[in-house]
C-alpha atoms as a PDB file:
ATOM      1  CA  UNK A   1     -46.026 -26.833  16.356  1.00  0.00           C
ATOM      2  CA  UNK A   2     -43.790 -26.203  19.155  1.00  0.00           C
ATOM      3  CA  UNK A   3     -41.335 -29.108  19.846  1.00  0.00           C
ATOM      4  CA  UNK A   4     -39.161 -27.614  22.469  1.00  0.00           C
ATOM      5  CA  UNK A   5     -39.104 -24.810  25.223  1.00  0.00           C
ATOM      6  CA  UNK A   6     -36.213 -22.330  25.342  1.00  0.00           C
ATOM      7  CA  UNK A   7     -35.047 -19.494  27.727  1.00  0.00           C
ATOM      8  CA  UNK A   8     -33.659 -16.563  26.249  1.00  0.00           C
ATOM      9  CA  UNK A   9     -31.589 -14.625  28.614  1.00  0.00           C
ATOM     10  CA  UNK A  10     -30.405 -11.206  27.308  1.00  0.00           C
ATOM     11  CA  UNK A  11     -28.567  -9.144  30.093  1.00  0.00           C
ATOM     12  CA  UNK A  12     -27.025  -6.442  27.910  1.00  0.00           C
ATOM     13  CA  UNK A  13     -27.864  -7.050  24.523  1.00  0.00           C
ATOM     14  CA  UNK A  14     -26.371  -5.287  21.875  1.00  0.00           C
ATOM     15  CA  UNK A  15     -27.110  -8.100  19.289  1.00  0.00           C
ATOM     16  CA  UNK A  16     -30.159  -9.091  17.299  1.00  0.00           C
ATOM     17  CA  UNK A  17     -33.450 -10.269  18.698  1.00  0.00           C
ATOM     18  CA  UNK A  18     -33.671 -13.472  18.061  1.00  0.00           C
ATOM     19  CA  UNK A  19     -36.965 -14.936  19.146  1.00  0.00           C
ATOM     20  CA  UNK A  20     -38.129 -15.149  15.680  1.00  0.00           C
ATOM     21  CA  UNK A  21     -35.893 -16.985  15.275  1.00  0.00           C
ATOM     22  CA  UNK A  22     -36.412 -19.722  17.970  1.00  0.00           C
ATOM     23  CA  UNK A  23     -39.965 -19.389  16.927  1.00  0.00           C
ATOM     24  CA  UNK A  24     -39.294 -20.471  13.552  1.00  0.00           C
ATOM     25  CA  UNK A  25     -37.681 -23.404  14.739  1.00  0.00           C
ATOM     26  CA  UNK A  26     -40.570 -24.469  16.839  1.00  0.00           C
ATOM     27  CA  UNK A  27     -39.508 -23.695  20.411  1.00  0.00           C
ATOM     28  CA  UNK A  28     -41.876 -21.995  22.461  1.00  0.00           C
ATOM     29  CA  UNK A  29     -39.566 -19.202  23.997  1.00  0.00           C
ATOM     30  CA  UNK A  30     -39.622 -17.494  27.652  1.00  0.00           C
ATOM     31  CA  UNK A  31     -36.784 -14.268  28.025  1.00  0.00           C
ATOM     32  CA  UNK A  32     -35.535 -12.982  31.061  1.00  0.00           C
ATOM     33  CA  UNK A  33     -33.361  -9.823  31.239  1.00  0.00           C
ATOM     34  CA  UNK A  34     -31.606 -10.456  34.288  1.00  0.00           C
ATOM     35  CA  UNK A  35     -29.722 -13.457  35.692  1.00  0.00           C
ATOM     36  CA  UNK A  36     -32.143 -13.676  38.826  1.00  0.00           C
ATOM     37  CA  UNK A  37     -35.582 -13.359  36.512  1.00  0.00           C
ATOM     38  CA  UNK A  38     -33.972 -16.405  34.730  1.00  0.00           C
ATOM     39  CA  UNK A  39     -33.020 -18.687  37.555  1.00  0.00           C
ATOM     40  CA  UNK A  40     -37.005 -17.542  39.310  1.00  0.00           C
ATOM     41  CA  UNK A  41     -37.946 -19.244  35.780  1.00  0.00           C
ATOM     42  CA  UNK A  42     -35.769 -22.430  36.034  1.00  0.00           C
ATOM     43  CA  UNK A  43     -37.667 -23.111  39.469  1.00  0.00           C
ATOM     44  CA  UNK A  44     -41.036 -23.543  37.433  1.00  0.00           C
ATOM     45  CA  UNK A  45     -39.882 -24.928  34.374  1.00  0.00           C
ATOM     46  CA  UNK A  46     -36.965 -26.469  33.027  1.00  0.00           C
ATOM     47  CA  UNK A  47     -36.132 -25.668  29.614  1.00  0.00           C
ATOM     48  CA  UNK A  48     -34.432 -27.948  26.639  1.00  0.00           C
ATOM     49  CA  UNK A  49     -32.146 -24.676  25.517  1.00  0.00           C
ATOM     50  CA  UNK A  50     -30.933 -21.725  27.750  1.00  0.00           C
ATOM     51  CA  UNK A  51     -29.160 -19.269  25.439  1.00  0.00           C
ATOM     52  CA  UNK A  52     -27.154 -16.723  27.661  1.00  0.00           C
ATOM     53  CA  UNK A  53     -24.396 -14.056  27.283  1.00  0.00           C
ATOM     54  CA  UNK A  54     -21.272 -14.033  29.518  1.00  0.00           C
ATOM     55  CA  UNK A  55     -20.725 -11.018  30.894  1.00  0.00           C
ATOM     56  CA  UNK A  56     -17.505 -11.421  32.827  1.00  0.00           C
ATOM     57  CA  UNK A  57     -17.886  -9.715  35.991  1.00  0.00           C
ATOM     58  CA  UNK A  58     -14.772  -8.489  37.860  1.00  0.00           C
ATOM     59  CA  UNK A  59     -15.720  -7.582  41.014  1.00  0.00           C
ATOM     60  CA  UNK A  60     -17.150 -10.920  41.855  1.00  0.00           C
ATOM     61  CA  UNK A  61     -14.956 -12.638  44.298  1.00  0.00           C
ATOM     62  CA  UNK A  62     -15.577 -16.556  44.076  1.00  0.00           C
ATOM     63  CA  UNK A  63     -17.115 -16.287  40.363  1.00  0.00           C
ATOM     64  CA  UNK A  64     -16.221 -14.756  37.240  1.00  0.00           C
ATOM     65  CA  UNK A  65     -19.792 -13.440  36.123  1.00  0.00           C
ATOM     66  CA  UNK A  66     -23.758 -14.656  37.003  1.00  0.00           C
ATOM     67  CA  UNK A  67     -24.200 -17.173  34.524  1.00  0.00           C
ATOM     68  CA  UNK A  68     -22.233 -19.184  37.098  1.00  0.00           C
ATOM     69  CA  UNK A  69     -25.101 -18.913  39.277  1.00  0.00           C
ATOM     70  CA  UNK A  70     -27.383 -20.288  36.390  1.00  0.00           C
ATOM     71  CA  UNK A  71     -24.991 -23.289  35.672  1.00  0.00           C
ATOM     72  CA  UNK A  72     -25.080 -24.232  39.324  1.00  0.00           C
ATOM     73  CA  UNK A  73     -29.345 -23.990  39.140  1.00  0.00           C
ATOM     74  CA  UNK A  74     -29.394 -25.981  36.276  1.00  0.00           C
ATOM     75  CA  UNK A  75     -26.781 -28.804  37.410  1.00  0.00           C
ATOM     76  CA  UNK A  76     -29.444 -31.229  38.107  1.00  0.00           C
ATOM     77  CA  UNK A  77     -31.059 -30.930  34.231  1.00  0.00           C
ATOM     78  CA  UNK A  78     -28.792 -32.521  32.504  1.00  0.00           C
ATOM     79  CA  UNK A  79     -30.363 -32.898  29.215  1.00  0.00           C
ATOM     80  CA  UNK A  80     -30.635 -28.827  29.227  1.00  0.00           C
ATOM     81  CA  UNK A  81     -28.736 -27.663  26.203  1.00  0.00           C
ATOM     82  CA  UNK A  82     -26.758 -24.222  27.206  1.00  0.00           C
ATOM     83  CA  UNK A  83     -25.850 -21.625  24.325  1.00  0.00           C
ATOM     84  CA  UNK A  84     -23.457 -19.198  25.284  1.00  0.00           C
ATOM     85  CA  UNK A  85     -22.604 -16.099  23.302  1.00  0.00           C
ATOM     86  CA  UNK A  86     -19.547 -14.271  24.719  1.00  0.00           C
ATOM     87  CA  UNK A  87     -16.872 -11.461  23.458  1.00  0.00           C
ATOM     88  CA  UNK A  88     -13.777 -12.266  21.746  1.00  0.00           C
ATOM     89  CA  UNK A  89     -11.525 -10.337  25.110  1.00  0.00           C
ATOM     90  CA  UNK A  90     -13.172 -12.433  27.644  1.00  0.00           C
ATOM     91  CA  UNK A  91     -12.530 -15.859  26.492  1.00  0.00           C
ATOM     92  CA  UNK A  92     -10.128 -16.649  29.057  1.00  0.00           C
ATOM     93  CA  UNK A  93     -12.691 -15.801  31.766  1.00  0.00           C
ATOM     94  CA  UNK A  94     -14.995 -17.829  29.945  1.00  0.00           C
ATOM     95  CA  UNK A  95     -12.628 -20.796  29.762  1.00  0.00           C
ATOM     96  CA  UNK A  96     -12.079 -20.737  33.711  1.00  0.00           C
ATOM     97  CA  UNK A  97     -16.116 -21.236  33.677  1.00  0.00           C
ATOM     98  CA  UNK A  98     -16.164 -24.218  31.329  1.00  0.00           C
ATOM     99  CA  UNK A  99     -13.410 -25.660  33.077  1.00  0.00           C
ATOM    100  CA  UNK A 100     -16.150 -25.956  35.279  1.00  0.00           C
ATOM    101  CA  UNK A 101     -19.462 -26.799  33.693  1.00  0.00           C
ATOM    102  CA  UNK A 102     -20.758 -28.229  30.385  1.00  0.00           C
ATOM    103  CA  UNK A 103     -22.437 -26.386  27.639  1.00  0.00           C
ATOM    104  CA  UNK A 104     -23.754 -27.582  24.402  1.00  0.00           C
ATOM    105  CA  UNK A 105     -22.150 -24.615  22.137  1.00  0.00           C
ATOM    106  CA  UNK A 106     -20.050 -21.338  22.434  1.00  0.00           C
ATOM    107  CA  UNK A 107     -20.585 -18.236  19.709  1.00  0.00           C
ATOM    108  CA  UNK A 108     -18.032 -15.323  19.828  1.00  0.00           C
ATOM    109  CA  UNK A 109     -19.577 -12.339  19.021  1.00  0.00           C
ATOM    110  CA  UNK A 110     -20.788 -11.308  16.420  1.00  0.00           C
ATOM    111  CA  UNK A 111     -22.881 -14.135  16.373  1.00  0.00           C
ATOM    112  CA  UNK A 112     -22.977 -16.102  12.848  1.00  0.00           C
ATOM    113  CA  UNK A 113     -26.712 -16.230  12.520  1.00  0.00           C
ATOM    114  CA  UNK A 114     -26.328 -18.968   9.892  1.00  0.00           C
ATOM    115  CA  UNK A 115     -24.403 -21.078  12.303  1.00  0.00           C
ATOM    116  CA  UNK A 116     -26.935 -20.418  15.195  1.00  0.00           C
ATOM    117  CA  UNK A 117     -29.566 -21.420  13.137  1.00  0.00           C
ATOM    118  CA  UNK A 118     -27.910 -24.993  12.116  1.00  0.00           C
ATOM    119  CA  UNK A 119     -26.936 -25.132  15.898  1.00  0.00           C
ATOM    120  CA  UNK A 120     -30.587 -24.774  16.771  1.00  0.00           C
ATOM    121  CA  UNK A 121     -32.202 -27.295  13.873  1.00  0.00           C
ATOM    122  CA  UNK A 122     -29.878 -29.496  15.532  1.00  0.00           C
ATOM    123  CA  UNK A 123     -30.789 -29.476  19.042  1.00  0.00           C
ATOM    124  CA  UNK A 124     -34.669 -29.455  17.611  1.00  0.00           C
ATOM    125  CA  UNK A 125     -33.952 -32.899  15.917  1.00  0.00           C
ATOM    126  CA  UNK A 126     -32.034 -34.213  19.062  1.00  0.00           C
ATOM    127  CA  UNK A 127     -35.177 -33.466  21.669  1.00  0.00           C
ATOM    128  CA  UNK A 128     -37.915 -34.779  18.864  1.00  0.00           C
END
């Protein structure tokens, strides 16, 4: 029984698939591989989890990578829980974002998949 929808957002990958995973847990799960397929997806539905990468983008002038763009789509869903995975050399990039905006949880890279999975059980029983 699904209890809880969740948008997967994998940009550049290089970890493991984890829609199983969210599955198991009872979410029904949407995944967009680009930061514009996911905010097209937050205009029809608005999801209890977003788990995204950050991807700290350089040549960005006013931002420091897309998933700014995402936190400023979602600002008006406040009880959306965001999940971001992000490398161990861009935390201070990442820092300047949550200074910023709210999410639920940060992983570093690799990602613990024990932890995620406790992170997840919780969020299930706080949306039941």
């Amino acid at each position: 029984m699904s209890t809880g929808y969740l948008l997967s957002i994998v940009e550049i990958g290089g970890y493991p698939d984890f829609t199983m995973l969210y599955k198991s847990k009872g979410f029904q799960v949407d995944t967009a591989n680009s930061m514009r397929k996911a905010i097209k997806i937050l205009k029809r539905s608005r999801p209890d989890v977003i788990v995204a990468e950050f991807n700290f983008q350089s040549d960005f002038r006013d931002r420091t990578s897309s998933l700014e763009s995402l936190m400023a789509a979602i600002q008006g869903y406040p009880d959306t829980r965001v999940i971001v995975f992000y490398e161990k050399e861009q935390r201070q990039q990442l820092d300047r974002l949550l200074a910023v905006y709210d999410v639920y949880q940060i992983m570093q890279f690799p990602v613990n998949k024990q932890q995620f999975e406790q992170i997840l059980e919780r969020i299930k029983q706080e949306i039941e």
